[in-house]
PDB file of N, CA and C in Angstrom:
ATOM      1  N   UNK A   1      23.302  34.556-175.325  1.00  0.00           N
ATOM      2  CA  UNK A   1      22.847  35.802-174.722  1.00  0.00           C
ATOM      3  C   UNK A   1      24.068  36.545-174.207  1.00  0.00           C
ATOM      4  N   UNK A   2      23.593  37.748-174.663  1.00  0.00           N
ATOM      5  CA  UNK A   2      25.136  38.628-173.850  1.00  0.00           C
ATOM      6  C   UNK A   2      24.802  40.032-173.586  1.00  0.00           C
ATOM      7  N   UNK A   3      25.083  40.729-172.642  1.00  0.00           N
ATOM      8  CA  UNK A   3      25.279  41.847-172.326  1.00  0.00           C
ATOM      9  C   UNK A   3      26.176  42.950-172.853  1.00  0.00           C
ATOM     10  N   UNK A   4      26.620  42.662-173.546  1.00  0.00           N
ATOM     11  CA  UNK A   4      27.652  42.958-174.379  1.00  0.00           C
ATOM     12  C   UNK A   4      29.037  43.678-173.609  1.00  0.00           C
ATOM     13  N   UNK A   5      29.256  42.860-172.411  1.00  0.00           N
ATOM     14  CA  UNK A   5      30.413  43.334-171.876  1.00  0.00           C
ATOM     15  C   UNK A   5      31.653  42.009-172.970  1.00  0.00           C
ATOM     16  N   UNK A   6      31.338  40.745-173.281  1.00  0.00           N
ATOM     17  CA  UNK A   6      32.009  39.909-173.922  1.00  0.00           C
ATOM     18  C   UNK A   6      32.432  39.576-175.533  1.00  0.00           C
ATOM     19  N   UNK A   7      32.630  41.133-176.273  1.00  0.00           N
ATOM     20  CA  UNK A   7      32.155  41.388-177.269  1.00  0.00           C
ATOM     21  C   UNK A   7      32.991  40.223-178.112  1.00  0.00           C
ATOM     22  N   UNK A   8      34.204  40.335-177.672  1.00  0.00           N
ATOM     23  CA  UNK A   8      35.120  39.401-178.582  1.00  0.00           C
ATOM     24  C   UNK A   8      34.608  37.664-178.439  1.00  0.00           C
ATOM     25  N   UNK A   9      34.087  37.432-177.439  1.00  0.00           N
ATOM     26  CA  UNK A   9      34.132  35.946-177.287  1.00  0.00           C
ATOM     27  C   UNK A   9      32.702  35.665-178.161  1.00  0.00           C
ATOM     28  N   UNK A  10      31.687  36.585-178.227  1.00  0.00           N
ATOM     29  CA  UNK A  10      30.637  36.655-179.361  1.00  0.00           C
ATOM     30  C   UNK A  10      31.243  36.323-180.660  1.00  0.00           C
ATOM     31  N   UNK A  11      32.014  37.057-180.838  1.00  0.00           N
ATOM     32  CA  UNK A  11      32.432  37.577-182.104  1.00  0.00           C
ATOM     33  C   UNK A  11      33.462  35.892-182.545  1.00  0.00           C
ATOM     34  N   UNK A  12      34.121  35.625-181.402  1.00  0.00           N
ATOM     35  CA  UNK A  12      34.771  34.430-181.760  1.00  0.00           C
ATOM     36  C   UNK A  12      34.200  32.885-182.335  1.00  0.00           C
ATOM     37  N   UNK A  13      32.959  33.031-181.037  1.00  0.00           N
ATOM     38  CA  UNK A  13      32.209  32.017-181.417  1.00  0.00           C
ATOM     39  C   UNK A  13      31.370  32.035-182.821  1.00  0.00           C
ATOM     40  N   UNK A  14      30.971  33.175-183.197  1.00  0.00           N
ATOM     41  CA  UNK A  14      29.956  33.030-184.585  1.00  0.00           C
ATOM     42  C   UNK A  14      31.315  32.890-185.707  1.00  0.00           C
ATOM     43  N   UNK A  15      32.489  32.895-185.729  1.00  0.00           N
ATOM     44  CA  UNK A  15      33.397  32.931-186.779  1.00  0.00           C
ATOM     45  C   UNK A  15      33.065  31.229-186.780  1.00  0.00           C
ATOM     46  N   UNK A  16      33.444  30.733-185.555  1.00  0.00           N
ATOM     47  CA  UNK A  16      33.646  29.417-185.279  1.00  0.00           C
ATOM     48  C   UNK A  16      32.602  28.490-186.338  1.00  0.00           C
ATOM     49  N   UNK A  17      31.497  29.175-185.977  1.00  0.00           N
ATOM     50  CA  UNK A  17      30.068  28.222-186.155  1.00  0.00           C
ATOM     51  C   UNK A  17      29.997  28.366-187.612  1.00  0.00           C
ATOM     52  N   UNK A  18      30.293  29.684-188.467  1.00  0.00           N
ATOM     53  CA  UNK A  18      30.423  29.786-189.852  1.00  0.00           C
ATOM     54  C   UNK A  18      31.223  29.097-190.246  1.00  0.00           C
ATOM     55  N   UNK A  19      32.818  28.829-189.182  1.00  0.00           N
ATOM     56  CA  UNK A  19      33.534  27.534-189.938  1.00  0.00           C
ATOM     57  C   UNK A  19      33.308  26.553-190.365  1.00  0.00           C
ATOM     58  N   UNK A  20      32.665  25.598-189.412  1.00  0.00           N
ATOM     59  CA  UNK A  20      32.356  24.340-189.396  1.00  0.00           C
ATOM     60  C   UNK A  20      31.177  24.423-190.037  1.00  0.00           C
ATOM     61  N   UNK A  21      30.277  25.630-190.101  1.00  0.00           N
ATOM     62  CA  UNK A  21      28.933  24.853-191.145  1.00  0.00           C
ATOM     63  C   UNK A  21      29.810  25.266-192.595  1.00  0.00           C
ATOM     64  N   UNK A  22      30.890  26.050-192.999  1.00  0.00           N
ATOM     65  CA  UNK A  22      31.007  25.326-193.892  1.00  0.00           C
ATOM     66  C   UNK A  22      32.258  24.267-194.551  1.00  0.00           C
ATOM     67  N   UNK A  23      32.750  23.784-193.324  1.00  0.00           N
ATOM     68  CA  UNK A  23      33.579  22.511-193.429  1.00  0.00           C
ATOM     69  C   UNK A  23      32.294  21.293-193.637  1.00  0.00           C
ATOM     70  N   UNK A  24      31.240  21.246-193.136  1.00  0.00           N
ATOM     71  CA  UNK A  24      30.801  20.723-193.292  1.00  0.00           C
ATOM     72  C   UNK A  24      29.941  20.627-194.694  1.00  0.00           C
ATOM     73  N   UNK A  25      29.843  21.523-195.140  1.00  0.00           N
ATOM     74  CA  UNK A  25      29.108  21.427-196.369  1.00  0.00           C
ATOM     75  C   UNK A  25      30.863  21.059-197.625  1.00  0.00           C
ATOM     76  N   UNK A  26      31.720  21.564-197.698  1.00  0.00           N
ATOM     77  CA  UNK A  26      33.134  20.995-198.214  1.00  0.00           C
ATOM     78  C   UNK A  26      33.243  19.703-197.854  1.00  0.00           C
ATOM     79  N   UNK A  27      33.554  18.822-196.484  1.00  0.00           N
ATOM     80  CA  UNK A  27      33.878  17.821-196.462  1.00  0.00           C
ATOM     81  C   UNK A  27      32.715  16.723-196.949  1.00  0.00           C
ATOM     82  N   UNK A  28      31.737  16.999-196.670  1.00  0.00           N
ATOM     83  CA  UNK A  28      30.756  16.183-196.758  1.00  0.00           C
ATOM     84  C   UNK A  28      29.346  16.341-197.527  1.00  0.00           C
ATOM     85  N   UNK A  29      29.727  16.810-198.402  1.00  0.00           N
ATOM     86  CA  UNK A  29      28.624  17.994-199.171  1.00  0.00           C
ATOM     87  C   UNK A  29      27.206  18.049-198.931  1.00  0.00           C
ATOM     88  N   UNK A  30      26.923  17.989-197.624  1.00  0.00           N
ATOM     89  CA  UNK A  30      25.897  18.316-197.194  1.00  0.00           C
ATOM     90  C   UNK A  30      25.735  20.238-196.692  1.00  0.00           C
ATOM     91  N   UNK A  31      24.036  20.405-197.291  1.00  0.00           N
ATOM     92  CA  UNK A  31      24.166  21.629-197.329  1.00  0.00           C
ATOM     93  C   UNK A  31      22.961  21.696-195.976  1.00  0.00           C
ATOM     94  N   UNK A  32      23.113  22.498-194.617  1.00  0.00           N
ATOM     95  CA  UNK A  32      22.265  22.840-193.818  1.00  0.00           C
ATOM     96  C   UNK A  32      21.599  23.951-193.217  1.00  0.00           C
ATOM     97  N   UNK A  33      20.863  24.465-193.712  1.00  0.00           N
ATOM     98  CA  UNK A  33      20.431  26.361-193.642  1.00  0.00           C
ATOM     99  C   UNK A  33      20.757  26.817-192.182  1.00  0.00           C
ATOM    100  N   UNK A  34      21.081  27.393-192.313  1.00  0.00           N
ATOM    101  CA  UNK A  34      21.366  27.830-190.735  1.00  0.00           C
ATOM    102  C   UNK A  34      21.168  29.533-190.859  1.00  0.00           C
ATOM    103  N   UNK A  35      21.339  29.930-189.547  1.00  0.00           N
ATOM    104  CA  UNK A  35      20.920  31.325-189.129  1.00  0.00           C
ATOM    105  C   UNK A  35      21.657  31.542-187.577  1.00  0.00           C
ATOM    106  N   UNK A  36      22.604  32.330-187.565  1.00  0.00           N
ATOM    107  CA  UNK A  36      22.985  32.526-185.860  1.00  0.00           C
ATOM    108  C   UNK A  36      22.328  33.407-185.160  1.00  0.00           C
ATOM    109  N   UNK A  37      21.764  33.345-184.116  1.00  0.00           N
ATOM    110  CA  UNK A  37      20.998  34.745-183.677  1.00  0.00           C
ATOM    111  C   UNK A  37      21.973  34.794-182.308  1.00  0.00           C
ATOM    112  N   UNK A  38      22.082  36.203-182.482  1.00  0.00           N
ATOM    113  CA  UNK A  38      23.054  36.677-180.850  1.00  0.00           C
ATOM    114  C   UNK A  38      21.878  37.453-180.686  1.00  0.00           C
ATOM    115  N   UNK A  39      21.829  36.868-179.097  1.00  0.00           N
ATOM    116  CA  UNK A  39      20.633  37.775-178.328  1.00  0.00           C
ATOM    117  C   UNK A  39      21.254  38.690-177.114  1.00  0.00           C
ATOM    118  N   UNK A  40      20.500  39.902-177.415  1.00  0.00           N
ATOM    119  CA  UNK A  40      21.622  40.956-176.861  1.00  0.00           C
ATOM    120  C   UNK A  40      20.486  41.776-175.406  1.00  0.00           C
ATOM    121  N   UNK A  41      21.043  42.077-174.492  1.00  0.00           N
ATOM    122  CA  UNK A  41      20.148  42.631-173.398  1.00  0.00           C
ATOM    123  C   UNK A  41      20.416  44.443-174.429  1.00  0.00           C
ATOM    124  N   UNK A  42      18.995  45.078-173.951  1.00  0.00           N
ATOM    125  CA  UNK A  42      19.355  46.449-174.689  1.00  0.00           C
ATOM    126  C   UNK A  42      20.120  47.495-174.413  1.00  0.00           C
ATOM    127  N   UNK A  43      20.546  48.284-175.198  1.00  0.00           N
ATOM    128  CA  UNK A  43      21.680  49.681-174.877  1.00  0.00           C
ATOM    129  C   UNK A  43      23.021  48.568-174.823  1.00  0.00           C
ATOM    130  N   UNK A  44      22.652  47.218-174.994  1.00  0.00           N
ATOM    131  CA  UNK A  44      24.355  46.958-175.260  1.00  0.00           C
ATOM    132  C   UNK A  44      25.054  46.307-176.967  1.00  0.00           C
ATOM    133  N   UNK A  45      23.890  47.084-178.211  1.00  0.00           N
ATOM    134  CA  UNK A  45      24.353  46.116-179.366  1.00  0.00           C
ATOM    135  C   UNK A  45      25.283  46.652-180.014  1.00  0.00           C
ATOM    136  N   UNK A  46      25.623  47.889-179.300  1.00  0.00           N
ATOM    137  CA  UNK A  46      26.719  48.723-179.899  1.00  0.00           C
ATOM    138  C   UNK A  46      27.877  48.285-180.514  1.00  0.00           C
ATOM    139  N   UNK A  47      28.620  47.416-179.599  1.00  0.00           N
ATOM    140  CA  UNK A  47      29.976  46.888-180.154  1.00  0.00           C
ATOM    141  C   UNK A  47      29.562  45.758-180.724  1.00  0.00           C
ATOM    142  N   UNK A  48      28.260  44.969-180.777  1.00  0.00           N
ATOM    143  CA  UNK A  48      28.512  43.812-181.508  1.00  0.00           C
ATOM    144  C   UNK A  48      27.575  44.003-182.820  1.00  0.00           C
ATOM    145  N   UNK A  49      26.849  44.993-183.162  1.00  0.00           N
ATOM    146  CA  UNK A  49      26.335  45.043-184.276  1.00  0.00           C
ATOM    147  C   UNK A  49      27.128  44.741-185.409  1.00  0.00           C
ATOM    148  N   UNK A  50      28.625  45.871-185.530  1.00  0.00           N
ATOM    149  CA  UNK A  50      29.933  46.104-186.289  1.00  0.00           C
ATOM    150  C   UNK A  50      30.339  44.552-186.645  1.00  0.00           C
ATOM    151  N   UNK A  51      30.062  43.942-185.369  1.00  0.00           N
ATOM    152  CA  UNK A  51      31.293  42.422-185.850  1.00  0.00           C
ATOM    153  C   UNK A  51      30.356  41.016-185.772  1.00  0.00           C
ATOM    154  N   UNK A  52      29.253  41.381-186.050  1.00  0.00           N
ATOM    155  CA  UNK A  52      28.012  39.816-186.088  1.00  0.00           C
ATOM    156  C   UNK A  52      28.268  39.012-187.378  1.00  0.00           C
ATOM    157  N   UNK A  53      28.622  39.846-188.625  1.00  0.00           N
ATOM    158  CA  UNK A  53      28.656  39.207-189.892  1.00  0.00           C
ATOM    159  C   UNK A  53      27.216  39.041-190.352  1.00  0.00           C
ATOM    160  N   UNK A  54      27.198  38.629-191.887  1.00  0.00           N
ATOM    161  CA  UNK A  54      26.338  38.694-192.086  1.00  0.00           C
ATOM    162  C   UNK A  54      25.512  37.524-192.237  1.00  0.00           C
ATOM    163  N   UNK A  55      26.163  36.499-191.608  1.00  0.00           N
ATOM    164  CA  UNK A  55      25.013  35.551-191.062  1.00  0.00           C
ATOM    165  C   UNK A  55      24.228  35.819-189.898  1.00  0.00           C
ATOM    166  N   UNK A  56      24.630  36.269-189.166  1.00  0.00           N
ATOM    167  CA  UNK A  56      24.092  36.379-188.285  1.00  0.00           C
ATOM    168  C   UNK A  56      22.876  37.558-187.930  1.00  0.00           C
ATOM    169  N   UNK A  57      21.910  36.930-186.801  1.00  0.00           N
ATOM    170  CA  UNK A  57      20.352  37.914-186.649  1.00  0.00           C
ATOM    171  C   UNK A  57      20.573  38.373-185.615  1.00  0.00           C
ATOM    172  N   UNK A  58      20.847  39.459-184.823  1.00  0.00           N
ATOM    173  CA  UNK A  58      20.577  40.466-183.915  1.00  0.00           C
ATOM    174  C   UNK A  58      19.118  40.324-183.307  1.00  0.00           C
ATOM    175  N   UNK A  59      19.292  39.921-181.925  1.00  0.00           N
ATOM    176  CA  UNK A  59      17.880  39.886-181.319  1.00  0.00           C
ATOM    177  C   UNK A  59      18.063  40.853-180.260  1.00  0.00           C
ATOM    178  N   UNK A  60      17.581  41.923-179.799  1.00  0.00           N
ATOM    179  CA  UNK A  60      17.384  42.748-178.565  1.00  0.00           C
ATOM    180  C   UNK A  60      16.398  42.702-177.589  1.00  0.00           C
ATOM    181  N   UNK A  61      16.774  42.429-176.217  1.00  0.00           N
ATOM    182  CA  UNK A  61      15.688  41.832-175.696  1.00  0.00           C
ATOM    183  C   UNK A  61      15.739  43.488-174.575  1.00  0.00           C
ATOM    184  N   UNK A  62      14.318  43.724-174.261  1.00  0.00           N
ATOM    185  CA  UNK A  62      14.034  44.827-173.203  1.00  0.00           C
ATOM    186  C   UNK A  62      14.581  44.539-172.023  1.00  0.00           C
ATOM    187  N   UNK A  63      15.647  45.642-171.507  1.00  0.00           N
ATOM    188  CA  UNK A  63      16.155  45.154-169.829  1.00  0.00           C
ATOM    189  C   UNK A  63      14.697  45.409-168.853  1.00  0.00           C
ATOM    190  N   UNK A  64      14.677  44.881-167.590  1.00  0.00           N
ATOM    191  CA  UNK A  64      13.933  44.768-167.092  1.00  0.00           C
ATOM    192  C   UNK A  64      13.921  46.131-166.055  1.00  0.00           C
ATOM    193  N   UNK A  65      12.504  46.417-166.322  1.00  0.00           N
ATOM    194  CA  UNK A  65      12.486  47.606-165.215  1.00  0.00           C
ATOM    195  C   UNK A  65      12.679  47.413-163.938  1.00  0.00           C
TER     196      UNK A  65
END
């Protein structure tokens, strides 16, 4: 979950997670479906829409009145 004041550390971690799922499918040829979802509070998906990749699912959740 993010507010999107932490755009880069989003952005760092989903590179990360695409690494290793596919080191893991290379080292060990196991294949595991995956899907990243960044869940975003609203009016902030601005900067991270651009850099999610395309694994990843965009969830927007309503700020609270």
């Amino acid at each position: 979950m993010t507010s999107g004041k932490n755009v880069k550390t989003v952005e760092i971690t989903v590179k990360s997670l695409d690494f290793w799922h596919r080191e893991l499918e290379r080292r060990y040829s196991l294949r595991v479906p995956h899907e990243i979802w960044i869940v975003l509070d609203e009016g902030s998906e601005s900067g991270v829409k651009e850099r999610a990749g395309e694994t990843s699912r965009l969830v927007v959740v309503p700020r609270e009145v």
